[in-house]
Protein backbone atom coordinates (compact mmCIF):
# COMPACT_ATOMS: atom_id res chain seq x y z
CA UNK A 1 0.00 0.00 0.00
CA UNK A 2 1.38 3.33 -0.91
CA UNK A 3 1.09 6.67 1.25
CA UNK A 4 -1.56 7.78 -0.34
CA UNK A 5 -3.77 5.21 0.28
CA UNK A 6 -3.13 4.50 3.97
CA UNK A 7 -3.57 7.64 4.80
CA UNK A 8 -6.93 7.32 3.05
CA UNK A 9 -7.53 4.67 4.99
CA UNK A 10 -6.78 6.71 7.99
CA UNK A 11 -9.36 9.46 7.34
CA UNK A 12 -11.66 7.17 6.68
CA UNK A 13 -11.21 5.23 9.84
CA UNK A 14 -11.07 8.80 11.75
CA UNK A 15 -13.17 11.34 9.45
CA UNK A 16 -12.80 14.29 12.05
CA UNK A 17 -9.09 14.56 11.89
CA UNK A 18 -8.20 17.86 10.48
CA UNK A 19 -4.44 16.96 10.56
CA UNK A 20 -5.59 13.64 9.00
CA UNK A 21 -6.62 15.15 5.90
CA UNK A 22 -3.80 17.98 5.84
CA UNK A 23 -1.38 15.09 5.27
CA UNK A 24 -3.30 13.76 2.94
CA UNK A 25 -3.45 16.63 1.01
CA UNK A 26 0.34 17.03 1.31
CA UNK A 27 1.00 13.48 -0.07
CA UNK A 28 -1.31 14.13 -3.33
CA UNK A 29 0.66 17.45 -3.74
CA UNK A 30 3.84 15.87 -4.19
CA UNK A 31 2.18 13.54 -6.16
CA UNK A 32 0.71 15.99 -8.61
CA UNK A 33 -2.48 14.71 -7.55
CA UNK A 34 -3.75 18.21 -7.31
CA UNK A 35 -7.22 18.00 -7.35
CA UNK A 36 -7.20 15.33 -4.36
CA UNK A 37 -5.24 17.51 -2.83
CA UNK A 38 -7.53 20.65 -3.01
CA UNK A 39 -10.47 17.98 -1.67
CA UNK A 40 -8.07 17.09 1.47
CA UNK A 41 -7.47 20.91 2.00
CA UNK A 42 -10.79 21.51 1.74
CA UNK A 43 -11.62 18.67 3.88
CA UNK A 44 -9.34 19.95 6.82
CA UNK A 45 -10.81 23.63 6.67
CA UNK A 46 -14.11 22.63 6.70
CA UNK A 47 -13.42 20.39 9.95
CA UNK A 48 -11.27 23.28 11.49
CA UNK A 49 -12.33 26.27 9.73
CA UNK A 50 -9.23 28.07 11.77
CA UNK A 51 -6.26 25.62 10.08
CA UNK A 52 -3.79 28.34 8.38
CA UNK A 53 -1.32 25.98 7.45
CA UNK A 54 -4.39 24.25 5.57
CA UNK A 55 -6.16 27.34 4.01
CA UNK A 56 -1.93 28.21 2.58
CA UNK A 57 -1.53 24.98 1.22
CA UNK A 58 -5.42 24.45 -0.33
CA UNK A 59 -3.87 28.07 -2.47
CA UNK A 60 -0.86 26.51 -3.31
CA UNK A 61 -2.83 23.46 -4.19
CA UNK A 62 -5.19 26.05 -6.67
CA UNK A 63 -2.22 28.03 -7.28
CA UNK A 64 -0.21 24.83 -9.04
CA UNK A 65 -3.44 23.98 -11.57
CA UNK A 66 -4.24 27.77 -12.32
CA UNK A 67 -7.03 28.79 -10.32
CA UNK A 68 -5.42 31.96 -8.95
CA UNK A 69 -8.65 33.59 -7.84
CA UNK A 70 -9.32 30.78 -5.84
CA UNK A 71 -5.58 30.56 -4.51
CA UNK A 72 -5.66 34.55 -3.35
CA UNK A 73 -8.89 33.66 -1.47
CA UNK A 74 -7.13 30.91 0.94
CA UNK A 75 -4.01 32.83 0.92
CA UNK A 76 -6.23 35.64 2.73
CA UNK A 77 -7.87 33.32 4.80
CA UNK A 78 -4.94 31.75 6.26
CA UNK A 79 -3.30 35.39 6.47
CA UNK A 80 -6.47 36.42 8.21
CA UNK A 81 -5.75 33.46 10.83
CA UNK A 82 -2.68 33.72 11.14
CA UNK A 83 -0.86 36.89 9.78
CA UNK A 84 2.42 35.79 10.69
CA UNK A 85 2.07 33.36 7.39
CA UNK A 86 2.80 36.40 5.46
């Protein structure tokens, strides 16, 4: 089983894990699985709507397939949270 996947398998086994899906949105990332990524981002905002290091990456995530509009609003967000990101 690759990362990916067991760390699938750990969100799915613990679906309220912010951190959980942050790393799973770090592993598609690296694997140019960008749009899984954006989902895990997504995923851990939505369960901790005050996650800056998620709301960065989730515009990175946009950032890397073009969606700038959509990158700017989570880079706000997570400079909003935390302003020390900047």
């Amino acid at each position: 089983m690759d990362a990916i996947e067991a760390l699938k398998q750990a969100v799915r086994a613990r679906p309220g894990d912010a951190e959980g899906y942050y790393n799973l949105g770090v592993a598609c990332g690296k694997a140019d699985r960008h749009q899984e990524a954006i989902d895990a981002f997504r995923q851990a905002v939505r369960i901790r709507p005050d996650y800056a290091e998620g709301y960065n990456n989730l515009g990175a995530a946009y950032g890397r397939i073009g969606r700038h509009q959509e990158a700017i609003d989570a880079y706000r967000e997570a400079i909003r949270i935390r302003p020390d990101l900047a």
